[in-house]
Structures are given as C-alpha cells and as structure tokens.
C-alpha atoms as a PDB file:
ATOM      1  CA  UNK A   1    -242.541 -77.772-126.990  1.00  0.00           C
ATOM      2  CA  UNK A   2    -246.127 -76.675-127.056  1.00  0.00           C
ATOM      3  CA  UNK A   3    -245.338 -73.650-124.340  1.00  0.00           C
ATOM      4  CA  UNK A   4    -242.443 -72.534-126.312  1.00  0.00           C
ATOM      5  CA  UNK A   5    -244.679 -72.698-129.615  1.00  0.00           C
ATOM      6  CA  UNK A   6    -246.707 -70.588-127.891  1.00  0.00           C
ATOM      7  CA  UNK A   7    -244.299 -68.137-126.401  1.00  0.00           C
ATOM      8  CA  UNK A   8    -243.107 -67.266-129.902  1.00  0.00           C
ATOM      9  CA  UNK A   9    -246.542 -66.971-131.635  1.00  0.00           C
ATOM     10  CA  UNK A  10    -247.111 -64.370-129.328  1.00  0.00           C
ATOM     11  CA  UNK A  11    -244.001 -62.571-129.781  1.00  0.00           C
ATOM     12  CA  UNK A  12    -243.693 -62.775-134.028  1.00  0.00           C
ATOM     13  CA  UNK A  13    -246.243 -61.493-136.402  1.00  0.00           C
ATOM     14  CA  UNK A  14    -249.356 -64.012-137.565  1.00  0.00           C
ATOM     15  CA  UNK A  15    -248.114 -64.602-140.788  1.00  0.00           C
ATOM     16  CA  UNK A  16    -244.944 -65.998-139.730  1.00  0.00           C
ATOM     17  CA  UNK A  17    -245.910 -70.312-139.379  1.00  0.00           C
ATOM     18  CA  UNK A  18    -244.328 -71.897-136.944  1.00  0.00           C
ATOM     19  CA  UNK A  19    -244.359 -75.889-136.007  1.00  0.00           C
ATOM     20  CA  UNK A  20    -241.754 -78.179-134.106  1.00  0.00           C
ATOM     21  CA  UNK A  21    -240.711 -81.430-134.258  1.00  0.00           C
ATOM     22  CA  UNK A  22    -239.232 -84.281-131.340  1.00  0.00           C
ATOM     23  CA  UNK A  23    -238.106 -87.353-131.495  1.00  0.00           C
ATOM     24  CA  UNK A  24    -240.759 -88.643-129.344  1.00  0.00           C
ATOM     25  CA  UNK A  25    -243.024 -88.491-132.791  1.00  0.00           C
ATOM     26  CA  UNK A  26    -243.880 -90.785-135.697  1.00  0.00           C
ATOM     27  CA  UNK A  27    -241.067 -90.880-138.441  1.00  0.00           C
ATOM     28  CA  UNK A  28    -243.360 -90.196-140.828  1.00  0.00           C
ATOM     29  CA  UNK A  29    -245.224 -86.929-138.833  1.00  0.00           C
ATOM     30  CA  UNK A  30    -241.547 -85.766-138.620  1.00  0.00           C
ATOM     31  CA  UNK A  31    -240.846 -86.614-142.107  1.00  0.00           C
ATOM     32  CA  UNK A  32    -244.173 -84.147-143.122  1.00  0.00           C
ATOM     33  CA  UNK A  33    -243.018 -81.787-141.028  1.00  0.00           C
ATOM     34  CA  UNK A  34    -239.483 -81.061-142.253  1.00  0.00           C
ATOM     35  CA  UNK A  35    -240.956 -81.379-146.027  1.00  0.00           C
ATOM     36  CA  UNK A  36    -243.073 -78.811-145.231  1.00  0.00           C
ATOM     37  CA  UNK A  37    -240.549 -76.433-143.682  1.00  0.00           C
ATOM     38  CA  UNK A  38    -237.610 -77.330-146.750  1.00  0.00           C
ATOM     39  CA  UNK A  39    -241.058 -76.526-149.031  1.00  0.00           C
ATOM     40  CA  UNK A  40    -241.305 -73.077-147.195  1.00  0.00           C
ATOM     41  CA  UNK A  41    -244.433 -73.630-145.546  1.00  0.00           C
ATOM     42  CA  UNK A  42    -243.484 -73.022-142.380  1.00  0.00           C
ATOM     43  CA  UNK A  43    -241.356 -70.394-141.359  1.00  0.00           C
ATOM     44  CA  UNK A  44    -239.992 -71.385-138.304  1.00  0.00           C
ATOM     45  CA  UNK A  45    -238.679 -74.791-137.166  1.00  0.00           C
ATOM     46  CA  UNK A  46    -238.863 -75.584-133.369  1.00  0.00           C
ATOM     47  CA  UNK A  47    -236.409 -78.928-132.832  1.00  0.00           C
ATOM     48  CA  UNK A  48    -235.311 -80.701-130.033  1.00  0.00           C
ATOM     49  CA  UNK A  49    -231.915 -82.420-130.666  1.00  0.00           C
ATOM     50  CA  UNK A  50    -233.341 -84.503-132.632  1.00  0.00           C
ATOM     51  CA  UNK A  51    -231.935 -83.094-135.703  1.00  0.00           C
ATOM     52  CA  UNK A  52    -228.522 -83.554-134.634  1.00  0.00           C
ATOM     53  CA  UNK A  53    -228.812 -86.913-135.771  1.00  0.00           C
ATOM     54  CA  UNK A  54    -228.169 -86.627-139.542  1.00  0.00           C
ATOM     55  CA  UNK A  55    -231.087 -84.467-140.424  1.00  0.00           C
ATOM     56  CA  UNK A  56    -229.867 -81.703-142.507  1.00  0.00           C
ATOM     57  CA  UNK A  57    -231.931 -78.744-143.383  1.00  0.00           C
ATOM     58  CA  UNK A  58    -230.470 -76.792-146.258  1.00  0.00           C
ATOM     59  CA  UNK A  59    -232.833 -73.817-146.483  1.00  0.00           C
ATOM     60  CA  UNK A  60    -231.929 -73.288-142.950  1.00  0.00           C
ATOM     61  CA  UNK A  61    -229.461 -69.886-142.432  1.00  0.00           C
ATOM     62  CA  UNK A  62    -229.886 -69.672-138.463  1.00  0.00           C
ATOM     63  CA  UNK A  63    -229.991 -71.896-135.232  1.00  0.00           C
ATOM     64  CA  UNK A  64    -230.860 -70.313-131.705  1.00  0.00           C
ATOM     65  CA  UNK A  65    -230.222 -73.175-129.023  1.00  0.00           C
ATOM     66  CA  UNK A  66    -232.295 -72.417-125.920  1.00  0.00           C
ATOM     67  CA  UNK A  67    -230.006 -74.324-122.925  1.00  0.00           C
ATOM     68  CA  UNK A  68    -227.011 -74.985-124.733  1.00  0.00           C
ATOM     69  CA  UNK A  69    -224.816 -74.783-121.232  1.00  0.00           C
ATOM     70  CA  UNK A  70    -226.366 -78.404-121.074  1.00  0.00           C
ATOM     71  CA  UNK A  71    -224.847 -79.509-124.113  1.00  0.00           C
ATOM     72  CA  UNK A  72    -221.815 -80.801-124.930  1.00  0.00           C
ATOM     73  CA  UNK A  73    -219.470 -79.196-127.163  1.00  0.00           C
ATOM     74  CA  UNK A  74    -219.348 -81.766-130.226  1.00  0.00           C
ATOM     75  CA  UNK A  75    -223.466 -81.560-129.779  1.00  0.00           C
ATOM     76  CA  UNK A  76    -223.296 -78.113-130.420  1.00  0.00           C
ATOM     77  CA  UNK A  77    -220.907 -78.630-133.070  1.00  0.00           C
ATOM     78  CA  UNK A  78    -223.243 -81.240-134.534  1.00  0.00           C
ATOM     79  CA  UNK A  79    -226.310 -78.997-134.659  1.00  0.00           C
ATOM     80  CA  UNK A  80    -224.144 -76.209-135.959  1.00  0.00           C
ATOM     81  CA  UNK A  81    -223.136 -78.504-138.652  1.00  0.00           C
ATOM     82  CA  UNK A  82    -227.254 -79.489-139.516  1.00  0.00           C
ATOM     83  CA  UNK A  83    -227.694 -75.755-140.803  1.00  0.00           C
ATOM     84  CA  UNK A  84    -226.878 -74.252-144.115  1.00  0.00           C
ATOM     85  CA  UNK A  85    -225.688 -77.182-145.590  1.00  0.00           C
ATOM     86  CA  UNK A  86    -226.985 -76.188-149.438  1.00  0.00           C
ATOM     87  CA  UNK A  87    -225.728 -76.179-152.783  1.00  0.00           C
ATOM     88  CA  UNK A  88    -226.628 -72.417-153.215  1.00  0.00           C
END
C-alpha cells in the first residue's frame, strides 16, 4: 500500500491528499479514515477489497482496480456497486 501511495504522490500534483485504508487496520483508524475522505479531506482513497464488504462511499464518482484479472466477477460487481451510491 505504502509503494503504491508513493507511486501516485509522485505522479499527481501536491495538493491533491491521498491516504489508503486495509483491512489489516484498527476499525476505528479505518473508520477516521473514510470520515475524512466522505468530509473531503482527502482526495484520493487507496482501498484494498476491503470496501467490498458493505462500505459505501457516496462522494465517490470513480474506481480504478489495479489486478482485477484476479478477481472474481461478482467482486468486481461488488466494488462497482460501493461507488456513487448518493442521494444527489
């Protein structure tokens, strides 16, 4: 996570915030996290599959899955499904 955190600071501009989030964290570090990012404090989300599991991010508009060839089709579905899901 950290090398890919890394990968895209270098390639966006600096005031662009980026953070991620695992499931290998504290609920409540996660929890922080995502509040941030629905808050708009950070820009740019970096997830493992983690949020396929019922997480859904409304302020969210796009998903970019880095190896989805090792997912399975009602994964991808899932995670497709996690994005968007607002009111407005």
């Amino acid at each position: 996570m950290e090398d890919k955190l890394l990968e895209l600071k270098k390639l966006l501009p600096k005031f662009i915030t980026i953070d991620y989030i695992h499931g290998q964290m504290s609920p409540k570090n996660i929890k922080d996290r995502l509040k941030s990012f629905e808050n708009g404090d950070i820009d740019l989300l970096i997830s493992t599959t983690i949020i396929e599991n019922g997480i859904d991010i409304e302020n969210a508009n796009t998903i970019l899955i880095e190896g989805m060839d090792k997912l399975g089709l009602s994964q991808v579905y899932q995670l497709r499904g996690r994005v968007g899901r607002g009111s407005w």
